[in-house]
Protein backbone atom coordinates (compact mmCIF):
# COMPACT_ATOMS: atom_id res chain seq x y z
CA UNK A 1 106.49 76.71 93.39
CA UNK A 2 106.69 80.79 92.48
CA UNK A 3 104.25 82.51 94.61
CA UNK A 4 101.79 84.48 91.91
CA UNK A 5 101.14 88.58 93.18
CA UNK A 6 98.49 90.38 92.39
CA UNK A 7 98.86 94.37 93.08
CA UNK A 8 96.13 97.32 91.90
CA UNK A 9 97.98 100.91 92.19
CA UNK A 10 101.80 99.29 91.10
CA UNK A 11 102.61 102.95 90.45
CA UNK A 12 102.64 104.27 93.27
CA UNK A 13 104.49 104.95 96.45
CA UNK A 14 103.17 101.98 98.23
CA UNK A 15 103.04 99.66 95.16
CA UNK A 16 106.25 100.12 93.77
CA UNK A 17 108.11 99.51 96.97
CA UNK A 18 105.68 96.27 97.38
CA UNK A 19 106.52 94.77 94.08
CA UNK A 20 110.39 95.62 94.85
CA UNK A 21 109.88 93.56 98.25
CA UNK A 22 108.29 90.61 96.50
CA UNK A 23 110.49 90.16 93.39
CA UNK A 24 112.99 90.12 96.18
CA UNK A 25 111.51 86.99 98.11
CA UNK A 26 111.10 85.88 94.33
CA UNK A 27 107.32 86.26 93.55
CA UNK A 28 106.21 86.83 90.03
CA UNK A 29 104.51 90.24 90.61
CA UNK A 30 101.30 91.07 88.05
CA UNK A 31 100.31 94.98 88.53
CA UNK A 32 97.47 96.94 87.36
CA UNK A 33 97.95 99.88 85.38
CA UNK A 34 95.47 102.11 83.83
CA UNK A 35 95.83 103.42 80.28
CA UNK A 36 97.12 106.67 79.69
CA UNK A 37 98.51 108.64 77.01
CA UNK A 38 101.62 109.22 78.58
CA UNK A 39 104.13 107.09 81.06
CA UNK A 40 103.33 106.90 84.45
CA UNK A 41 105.46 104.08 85.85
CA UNK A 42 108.64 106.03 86.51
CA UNK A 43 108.59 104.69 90.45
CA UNK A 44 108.58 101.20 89.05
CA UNK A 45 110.82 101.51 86.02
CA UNK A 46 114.22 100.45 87.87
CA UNK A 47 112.22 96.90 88.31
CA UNK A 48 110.29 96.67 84.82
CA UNK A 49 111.26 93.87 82.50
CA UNK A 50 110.59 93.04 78.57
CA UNK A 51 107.31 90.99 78.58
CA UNK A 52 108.88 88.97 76.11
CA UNK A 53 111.65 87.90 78.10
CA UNK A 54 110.62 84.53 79.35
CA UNK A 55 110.03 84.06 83.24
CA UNK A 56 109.49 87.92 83.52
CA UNK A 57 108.97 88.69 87.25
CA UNK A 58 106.87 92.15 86.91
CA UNK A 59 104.14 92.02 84.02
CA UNK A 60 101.81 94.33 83.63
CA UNK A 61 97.90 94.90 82.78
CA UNK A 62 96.00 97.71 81.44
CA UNK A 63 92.62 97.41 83.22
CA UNK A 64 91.01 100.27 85.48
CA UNK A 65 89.03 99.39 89.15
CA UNK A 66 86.29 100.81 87.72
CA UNK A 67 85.81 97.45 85.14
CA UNK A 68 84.58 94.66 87.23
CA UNK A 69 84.29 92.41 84.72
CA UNK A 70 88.00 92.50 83.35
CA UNK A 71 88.96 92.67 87.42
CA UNK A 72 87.74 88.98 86.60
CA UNK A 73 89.27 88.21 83.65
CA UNK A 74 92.43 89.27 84.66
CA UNK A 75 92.05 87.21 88.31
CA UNK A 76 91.30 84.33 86.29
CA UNK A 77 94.35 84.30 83.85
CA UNK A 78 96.83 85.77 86.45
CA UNK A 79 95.60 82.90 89.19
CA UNK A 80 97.38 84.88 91.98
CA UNK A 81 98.09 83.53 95.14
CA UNK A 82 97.67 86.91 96.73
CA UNK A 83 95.76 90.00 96.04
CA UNK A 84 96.99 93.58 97.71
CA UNK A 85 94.54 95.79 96.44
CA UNK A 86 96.33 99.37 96.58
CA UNK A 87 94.87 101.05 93.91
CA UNK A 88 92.60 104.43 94.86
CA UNK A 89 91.70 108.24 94.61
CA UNK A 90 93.77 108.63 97.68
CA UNK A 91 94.05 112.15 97.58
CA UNK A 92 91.66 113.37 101.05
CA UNK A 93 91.91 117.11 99.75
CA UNK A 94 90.70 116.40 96.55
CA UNK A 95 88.25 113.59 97.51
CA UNK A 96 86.03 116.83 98.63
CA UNK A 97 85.98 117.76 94.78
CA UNK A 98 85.73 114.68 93.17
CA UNK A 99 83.04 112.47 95.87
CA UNK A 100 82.03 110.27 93.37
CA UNK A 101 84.61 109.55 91.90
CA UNK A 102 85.94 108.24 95.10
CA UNK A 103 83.31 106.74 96.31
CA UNK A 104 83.85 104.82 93.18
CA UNK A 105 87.34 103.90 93.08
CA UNK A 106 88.15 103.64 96.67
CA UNK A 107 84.89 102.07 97.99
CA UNK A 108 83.12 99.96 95.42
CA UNK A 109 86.70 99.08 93.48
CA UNK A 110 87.19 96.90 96.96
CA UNK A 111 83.50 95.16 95.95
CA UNK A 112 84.65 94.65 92.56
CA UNK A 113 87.76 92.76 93.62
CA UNK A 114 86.24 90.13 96.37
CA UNK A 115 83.13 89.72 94.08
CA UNK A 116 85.90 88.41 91.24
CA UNK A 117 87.28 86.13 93.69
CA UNK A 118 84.23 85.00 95.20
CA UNK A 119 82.97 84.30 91.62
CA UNK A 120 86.08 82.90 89.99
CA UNK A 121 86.77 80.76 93.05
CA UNK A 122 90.68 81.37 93.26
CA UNK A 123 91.72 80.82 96.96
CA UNK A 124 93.57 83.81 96.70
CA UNK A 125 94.52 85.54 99.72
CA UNK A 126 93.42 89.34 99.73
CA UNK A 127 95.34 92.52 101.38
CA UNK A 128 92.84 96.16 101.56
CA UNK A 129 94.82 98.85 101.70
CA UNK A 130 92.73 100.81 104.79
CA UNK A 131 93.68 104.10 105.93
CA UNK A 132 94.24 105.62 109.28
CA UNK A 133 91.04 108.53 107.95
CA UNK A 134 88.90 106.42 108.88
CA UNK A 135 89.08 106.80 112.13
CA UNK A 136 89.29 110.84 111.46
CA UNK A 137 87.75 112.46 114.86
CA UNK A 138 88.33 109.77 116.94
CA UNK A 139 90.49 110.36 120.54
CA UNK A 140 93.69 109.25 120.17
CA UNK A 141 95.22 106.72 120.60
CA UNK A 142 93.69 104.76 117.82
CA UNK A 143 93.34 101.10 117.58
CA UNK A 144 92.03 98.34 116.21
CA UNK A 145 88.88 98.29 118.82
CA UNK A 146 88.38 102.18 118.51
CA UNK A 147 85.50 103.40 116.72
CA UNK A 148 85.64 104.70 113.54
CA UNK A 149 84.46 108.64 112.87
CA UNK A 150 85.44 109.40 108.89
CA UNK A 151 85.44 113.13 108.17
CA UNK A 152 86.10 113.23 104.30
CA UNK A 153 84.61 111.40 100.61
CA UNK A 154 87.98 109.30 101.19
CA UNK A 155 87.80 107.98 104.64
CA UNK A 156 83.98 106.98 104.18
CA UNK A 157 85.11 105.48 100.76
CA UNK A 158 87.78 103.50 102.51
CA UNK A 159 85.55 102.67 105.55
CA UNK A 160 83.15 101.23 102.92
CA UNK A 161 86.27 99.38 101.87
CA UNK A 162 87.02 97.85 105.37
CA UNK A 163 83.82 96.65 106.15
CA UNK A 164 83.33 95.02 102.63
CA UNK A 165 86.65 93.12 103.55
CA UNK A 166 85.60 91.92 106.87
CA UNK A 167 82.04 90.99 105.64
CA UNK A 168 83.59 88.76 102.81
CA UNK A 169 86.17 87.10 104.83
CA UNK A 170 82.77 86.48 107.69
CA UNK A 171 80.58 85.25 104.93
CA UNK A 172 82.75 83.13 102.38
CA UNK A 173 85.70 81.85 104.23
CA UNK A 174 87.98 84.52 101.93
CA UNK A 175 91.31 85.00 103.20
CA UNK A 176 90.99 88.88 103.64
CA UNK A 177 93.41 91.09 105.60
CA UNK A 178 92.44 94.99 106.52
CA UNK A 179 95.52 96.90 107.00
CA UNK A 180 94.96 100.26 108.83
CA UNK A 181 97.91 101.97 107.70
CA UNK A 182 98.93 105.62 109.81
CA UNK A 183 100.82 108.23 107.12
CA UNK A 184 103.72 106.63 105.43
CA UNK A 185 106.09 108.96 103.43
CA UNK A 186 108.78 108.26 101.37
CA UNK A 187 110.81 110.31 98.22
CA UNK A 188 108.45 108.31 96.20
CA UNK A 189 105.63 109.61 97.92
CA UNK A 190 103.58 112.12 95.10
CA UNK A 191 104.40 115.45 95.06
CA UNK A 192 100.85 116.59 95.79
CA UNK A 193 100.92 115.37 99.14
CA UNK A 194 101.91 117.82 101.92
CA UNK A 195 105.22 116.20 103.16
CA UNK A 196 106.66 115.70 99.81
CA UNK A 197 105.20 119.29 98.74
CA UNK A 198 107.45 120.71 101.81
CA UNK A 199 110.95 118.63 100.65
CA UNK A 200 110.37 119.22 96.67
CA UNK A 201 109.42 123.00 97.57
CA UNK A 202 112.15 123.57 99.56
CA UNK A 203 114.61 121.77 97.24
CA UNK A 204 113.21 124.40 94.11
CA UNK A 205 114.06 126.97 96.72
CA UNK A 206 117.30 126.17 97.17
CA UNK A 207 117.97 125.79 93.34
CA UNK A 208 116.47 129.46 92.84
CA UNK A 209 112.98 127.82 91.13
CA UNK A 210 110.47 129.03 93.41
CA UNK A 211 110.18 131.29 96.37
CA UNK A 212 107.30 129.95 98.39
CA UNK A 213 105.31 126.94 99.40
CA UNK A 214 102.04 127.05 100.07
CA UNK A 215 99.81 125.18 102.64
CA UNK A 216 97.01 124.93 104.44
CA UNK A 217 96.73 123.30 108.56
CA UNK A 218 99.82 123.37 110.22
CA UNK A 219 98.65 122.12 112.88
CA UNK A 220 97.51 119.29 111.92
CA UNK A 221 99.42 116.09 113.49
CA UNK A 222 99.90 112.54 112.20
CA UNK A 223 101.58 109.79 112.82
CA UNK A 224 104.21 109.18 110.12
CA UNK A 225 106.13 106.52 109.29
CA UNK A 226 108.62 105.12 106.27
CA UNK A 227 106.51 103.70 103.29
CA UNK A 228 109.60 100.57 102.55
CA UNK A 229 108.59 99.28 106.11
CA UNK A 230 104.79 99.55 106.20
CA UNK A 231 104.40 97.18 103.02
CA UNK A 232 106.39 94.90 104.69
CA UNK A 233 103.55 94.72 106.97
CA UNK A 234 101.38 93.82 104.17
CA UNK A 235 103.23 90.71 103.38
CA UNK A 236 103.44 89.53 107.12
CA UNK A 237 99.34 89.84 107.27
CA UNK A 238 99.21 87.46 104.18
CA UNK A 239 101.58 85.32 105.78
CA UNK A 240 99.66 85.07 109.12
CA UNK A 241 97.72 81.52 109.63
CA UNK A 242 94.30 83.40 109.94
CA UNK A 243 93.17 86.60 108.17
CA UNK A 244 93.05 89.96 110.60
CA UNK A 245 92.96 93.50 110.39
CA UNK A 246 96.16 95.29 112.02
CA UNK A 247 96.92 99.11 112.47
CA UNK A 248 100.58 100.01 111.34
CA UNK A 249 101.36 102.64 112.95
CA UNK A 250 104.69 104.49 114.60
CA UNK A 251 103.08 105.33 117.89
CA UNK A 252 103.84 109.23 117.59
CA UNK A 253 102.46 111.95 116.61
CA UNK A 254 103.59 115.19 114.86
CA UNK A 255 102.20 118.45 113.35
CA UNK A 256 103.18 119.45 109.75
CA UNK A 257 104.76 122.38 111.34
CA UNK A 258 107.30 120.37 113.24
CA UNK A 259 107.85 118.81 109.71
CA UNK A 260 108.83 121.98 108.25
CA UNK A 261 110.80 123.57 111.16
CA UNK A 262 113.14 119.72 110.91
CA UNK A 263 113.20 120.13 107.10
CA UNK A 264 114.33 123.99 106.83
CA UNK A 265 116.62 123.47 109.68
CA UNK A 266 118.64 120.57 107.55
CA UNK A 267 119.70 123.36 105.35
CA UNK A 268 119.76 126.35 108.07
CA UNK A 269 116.37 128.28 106.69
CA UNK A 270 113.55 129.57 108.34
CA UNK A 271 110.66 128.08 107.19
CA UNK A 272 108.70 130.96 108.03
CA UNK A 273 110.23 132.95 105.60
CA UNK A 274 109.38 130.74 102.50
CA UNK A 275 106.10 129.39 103.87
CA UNK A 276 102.70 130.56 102.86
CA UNK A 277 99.39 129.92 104.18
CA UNK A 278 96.94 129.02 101.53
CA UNK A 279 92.48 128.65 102.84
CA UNK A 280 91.90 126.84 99.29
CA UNK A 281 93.94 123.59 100.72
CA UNK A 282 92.34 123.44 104.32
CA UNK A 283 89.82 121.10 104.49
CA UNK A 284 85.92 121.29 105.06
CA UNK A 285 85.85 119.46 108.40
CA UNK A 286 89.88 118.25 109.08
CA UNK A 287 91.38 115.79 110.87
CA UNK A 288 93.45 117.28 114.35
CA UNK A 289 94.97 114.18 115.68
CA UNK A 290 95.95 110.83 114.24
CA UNK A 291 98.27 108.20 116.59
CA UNK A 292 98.00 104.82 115.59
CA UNK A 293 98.84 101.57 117.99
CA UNK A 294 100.26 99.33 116.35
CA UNK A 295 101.20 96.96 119.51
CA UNK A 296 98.90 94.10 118.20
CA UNK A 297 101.03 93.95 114.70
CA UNK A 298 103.99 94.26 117.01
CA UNK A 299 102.98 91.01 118.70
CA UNK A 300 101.34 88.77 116.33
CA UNK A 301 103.07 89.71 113.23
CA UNK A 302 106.64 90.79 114.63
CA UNK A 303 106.24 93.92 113.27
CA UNK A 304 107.72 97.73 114.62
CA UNK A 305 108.71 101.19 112.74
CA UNK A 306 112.23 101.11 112.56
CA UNK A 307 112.54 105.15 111.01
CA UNK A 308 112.15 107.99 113.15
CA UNK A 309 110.98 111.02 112.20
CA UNK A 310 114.08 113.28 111.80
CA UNK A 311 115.20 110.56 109.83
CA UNK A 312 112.25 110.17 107.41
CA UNK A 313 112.26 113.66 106.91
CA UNK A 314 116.22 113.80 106.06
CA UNK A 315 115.58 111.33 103.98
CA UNK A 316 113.39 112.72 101.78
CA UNK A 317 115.16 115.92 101.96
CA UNK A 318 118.48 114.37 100.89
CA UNK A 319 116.39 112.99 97.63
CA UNK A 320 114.90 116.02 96.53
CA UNK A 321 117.91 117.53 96.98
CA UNK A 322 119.75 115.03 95.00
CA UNK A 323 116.89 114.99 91.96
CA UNK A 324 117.22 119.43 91.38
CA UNK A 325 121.04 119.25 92.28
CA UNK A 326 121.85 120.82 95.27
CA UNK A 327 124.47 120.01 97.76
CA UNK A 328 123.68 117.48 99.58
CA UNK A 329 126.84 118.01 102.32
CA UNK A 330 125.12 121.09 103.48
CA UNK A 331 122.91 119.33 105.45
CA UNK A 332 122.53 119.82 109.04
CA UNK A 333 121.57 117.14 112.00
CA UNK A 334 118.47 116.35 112.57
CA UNK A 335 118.64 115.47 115.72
């Protein structure tokens, strides 16, 4: 029998390379999109099929997280066997400008989605997409048993998000999975986001489009990891004989100055040179130090970080590069 997918936020980073894995182990994969007047799906396009080709293995649905009541519709035509609710405002910065809005869409989308199953009665299995803000000024290390200490619209959203999940799975038997993912990058990751902001900036820079990127905390440290692996760790949680929550998680931490000092030296620049400080992207109370421990994944799901970071961030160097045409030879070790 063809295992049925459900996944909210297809489009992005951590969807796309999800529905890619599953099509792979031969799921039929159902995302949600929301309308727009213009094409967002570019991350998924290499994977998109005809929905009039029969046996199809990615369709997609218009709907928004916002829309309980099509949430249930669509539940009850897809019949998934599993649910990996990605979907969100995921953007911490901008979750200061837009609170409601997030509080919406991150937090009370997650409501939506177990009420549908709860209420359509599919025995669904369901994956929420936690974050690693959530436990924001927490001492690292952070595990599962630390205490959580959100400092932003997002991480409260998503902390509403978590506890939803666990009280669902405690009070109706639902088959509901928390994963506290740590910072996963990728070249798919948006271009908004500070690690991609550093590769495509310093791609234009080398093509003679821009001069400067701007930031805000370099300081700041987090644990990143490679986006492909951590939605493998999805799948393995839906896979598991009981329903947990697991931190994913590299184990080590780094500031998003050591990004930019490995990134600039691939291509022998000084990052200082082409690097400006910004006060309109620091936050209003920030985040210092996230390191995840991800031993208990390690143990009962079999799964580790296989990327460093030099090779994450040559990675996504080498794409940008590739996408405005530079050179990619030129680069140096990262080592």
């Amino acid at each position: 029998m063809t295992k049925i997918a459900f996944i909210t936020g297809i489009t992005g980073q951590d969807g796309s390379y999800l529905a890619e894995l599953l099509i792979g182990k031969g799921y039929e994969v159902h995302g949600l999109i929301r309308r727009s007047s213009s094409f967002n799906t570019g991350r998924i396009d290499a994977i998109y099929e005809d929905p009039h080709i029969d046996n199809a293995k990615l369709v997609l649905h218009h709907g928004d997280l916002s829309d309980g009541s099509n949430l249930a519709r669509l539940l009850t035509k897809i019949n998934p066997h599993e649910i990996y609710h990605l979907g969100a405002q995921s953007h911490v910065r901008v979750s200061f400008d837009i609170p409601e809005y997030t509080g919406d869409v991150t937090g009370i989308s997650t409501l939506r989605l177990l009420e549908a199953i709860r209420e359509t009665e599919i025995p669904a299995k369901f994956y929420q997409a936690s974050s690693s803000e959530m436990f924001g000024a927490a001492p690292p290390p952070q595990n599962e048993k630390t205490n959580f200490y959100p400092r932003s619209p997002y991480a409260v959203a998503k902390l509403y998000s978590y506890w939803t999940t666990v009280n669902y799975r405690e009070a109706y038997g639902i088959f509901a999975c928390n994963g506290i993912l740590f910072n996963h990058e990728s070249p798919r990751r948006g271009e908004t986001f500070v690690t991609r902001k550093i590769t495509r900036g310093l791609a234009n820079i080398l093509a003679g489009k821009q001069d400067k990127i701007y930031l805000g905390n370099l300081e700041a440290r987090r644990d990143w990891g490679y986006a492909p692996e951590y939605v493998d760790a999805m799948w393995r949680m839906l896979q598991h004989e009981r329903p947990d929550d697991y931190v994913i998680a590299t184990g080590e931490t780094h500031s998003v100055r050591e990004f930019l000092e490995i990134a600039f030296g691939l291509v022998g620049l000084d990052y200082e040179k082409h690097v400006g400080i910004d006060p309109r992207y620091y936050r209003p109370t920030e985040v210092d130090v996230l390191l995840g421990d991800a031993s208990k994944a390690e143990r009962e799901l079999g799964w580790k970080a296989q990327t460093s970071f030099p090779e994450l961030v040559r990675k996504m160097v080498e794409a940008d590069l590739n996408a405005v045409g530079v050179e990619v030879p030129c680069l140096a070790s990262a080592a």
